[in-house]
N, C-alpha and C. Protein backbone atom coordinates (compact mmCIF):
# COMPACT_ATOMS: atom_id res chain seq x y z
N UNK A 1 2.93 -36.99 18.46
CA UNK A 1 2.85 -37.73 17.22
C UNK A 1 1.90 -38.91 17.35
N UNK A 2 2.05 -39.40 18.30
CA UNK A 2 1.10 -41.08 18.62
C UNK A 2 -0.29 -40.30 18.31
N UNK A 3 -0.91 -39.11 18.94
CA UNK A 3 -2.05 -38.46 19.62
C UNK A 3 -2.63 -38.48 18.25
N UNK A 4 -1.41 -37.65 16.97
CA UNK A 4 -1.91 -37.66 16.13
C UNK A 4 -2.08 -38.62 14.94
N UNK A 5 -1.60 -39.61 15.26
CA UNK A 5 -1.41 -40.89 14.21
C UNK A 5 -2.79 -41.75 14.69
N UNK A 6 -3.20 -41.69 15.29
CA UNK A 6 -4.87 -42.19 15.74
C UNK A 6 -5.78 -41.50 15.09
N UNK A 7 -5.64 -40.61 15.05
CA UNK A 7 -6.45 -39.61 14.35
C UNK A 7 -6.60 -39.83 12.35
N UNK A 8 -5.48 -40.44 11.84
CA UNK A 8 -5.35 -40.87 10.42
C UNK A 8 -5.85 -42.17 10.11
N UNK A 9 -5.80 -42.31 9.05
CA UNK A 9 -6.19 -43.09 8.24
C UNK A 9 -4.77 -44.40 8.33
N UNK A 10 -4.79 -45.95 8.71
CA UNK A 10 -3.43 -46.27 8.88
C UNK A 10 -2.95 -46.68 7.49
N UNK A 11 -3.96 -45.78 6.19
CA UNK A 11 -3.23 -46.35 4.75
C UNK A 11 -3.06 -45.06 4.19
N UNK A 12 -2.82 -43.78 5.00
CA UNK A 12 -2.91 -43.01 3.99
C UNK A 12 -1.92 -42.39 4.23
N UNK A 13 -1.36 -41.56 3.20
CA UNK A 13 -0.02 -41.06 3.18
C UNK A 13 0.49 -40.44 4.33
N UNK A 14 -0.64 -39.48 4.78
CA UNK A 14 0.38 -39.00 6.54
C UNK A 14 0.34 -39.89 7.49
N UNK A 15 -0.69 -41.24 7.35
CA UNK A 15 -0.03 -42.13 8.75
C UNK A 15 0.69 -42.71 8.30
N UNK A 16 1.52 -42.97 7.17
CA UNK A 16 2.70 -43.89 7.07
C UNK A 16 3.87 -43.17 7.29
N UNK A 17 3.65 -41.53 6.75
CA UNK A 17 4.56 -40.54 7.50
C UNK A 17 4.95 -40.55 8.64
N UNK A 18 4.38 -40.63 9.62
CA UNK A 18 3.88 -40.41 11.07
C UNK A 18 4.54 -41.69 11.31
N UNK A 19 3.88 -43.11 11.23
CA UNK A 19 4.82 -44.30 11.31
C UNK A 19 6.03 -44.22 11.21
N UNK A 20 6.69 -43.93 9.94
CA UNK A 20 8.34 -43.88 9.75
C UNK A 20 8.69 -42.82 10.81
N UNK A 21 8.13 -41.80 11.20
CA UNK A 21 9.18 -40.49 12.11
C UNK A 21 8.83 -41.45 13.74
N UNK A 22 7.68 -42.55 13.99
CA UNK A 22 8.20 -42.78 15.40
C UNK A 22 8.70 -43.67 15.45
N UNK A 23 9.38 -44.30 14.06
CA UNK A 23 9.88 -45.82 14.31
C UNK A 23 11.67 -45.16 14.43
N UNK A 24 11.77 -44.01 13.74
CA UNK A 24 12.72 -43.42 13.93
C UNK A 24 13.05 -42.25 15.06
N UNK A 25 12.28 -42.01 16.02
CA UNK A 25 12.31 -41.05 16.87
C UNK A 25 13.55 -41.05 17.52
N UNK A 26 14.04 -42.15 18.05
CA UNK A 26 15.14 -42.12 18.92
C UNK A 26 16.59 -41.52 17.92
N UNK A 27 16.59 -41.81 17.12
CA UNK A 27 17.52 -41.48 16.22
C UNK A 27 17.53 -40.59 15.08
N UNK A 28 17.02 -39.60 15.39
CA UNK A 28 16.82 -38.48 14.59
C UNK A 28 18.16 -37.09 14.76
N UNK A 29 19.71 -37.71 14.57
CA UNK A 29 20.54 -36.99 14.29
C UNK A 29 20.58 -36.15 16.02
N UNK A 30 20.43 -36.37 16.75
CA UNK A 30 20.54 -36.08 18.00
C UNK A 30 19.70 -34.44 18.47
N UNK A 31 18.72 -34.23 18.20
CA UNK A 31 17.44 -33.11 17.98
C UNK A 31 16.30 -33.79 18.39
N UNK A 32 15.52 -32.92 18.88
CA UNK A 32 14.67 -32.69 19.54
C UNK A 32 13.59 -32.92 18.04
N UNK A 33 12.68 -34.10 18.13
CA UNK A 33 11.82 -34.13 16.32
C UNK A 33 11.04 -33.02 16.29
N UNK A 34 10.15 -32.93 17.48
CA UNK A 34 9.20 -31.79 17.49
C UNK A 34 9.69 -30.71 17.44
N UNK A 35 10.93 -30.21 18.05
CA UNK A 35 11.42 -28.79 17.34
C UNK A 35 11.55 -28.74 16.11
N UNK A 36 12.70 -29.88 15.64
CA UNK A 36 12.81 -29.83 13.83
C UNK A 36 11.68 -29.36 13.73
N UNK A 37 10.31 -30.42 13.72
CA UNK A 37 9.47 -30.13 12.50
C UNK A 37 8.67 -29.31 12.38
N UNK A 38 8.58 -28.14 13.92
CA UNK A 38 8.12 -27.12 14.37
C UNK A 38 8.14 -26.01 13.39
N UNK A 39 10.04 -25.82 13.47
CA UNK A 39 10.51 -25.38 12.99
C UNK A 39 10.90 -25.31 11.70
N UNK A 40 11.08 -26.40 10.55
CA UNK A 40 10.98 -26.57 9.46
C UNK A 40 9.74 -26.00 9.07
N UNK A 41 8.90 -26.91 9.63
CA UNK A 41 7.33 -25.75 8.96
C UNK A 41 6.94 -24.55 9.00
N UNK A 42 7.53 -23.91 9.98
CA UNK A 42 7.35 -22.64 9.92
C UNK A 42 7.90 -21.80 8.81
N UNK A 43 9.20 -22.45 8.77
CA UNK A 43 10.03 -21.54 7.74
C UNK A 43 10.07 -21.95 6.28
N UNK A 44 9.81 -23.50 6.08
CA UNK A 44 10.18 -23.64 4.31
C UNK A 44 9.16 -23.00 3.17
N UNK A 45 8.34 -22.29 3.70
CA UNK A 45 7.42 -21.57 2.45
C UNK A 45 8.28 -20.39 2.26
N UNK A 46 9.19 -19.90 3.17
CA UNK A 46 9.77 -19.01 2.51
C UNK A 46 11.04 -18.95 2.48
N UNK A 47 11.33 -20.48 2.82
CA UNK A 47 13.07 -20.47 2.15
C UNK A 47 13.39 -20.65 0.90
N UNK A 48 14.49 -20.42 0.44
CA UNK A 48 15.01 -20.29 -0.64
C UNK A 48 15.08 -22.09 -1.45
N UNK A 49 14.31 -22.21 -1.95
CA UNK A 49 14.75 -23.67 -2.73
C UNK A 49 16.02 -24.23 -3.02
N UNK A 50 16.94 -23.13 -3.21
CA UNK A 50 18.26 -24.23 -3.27
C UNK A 50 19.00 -24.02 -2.01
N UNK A 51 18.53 -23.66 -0.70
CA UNK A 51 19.03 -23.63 0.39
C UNK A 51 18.04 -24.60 0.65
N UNK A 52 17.06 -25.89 0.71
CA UNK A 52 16.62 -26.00 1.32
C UNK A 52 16.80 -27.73 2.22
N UNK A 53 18.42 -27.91 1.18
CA UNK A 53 19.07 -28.56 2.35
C UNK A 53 19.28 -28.29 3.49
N UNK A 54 19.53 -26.95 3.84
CA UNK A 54 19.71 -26.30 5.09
C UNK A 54 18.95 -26.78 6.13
N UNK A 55 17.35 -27.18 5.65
CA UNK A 55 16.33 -27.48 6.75
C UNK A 55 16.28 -29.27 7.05
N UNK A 56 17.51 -29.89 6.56
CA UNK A 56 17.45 -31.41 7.12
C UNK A 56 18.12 -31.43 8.99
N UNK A 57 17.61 -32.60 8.97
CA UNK A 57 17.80 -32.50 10.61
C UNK A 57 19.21 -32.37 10.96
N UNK A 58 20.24 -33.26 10.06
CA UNK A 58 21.97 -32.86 10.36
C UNK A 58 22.41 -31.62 9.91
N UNK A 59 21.86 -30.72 9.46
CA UNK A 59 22.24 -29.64 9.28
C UNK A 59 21.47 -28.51 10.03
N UNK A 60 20.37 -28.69 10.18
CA UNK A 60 19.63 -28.06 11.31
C UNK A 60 20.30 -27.81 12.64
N UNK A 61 20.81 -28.92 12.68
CA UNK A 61 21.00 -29.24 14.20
C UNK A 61 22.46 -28.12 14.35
N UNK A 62 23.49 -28.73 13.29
CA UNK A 62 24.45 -28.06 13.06
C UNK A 62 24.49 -26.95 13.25
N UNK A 63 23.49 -25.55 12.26
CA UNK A 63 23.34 -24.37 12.71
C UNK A 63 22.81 -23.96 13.99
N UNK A 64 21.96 -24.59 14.33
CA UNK A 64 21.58 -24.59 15.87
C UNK A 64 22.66 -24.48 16.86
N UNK A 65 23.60 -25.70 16.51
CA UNK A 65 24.41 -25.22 17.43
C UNK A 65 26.23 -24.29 17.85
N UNK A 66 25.51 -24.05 16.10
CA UNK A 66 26.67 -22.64 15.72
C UNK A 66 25.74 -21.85 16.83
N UNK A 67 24.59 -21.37 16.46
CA UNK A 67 23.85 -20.34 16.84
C UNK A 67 23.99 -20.08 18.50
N UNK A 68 24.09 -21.38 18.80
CA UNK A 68 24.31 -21.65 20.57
C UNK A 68 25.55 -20.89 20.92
N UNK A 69 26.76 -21.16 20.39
CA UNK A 69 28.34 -20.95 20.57
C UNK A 69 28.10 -19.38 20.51
């Protein structure tokens, strides 16, 4: 994330993005950020819109670790 927040603009909408996810890194619902957002992106073009609470990080994590058990 740092690698890529150098790379932006520090007024434009994805580096203030980028700002808020490392000011919050440590505390991101106990997940790994770069998997979330790995993983969120891969899949929300073809999830279902009213499932797409499903793809927040406390619920992510949640099925994740149904999926583990």
């Amino acid at each position: 994330m740092r690698k890529q927040r150098a790379r932006v603009s520090k007024n434009s909408e994805t580096g203030k993005a980028i700002d808020y996810s490392l000011k919050r890194w440590v505390a991101l619902n106990d997940i790994d950020p770069q998997a979330w957002l790995a993983d969120v992106l891969a899949r929300v073009l073809d999830y279902p819109a009213k499932r797409i609470g499903d793809l927040l990080p406390w619920n992510w994590h949640a099925e994740r670790r149904a999926a583990a058990a």
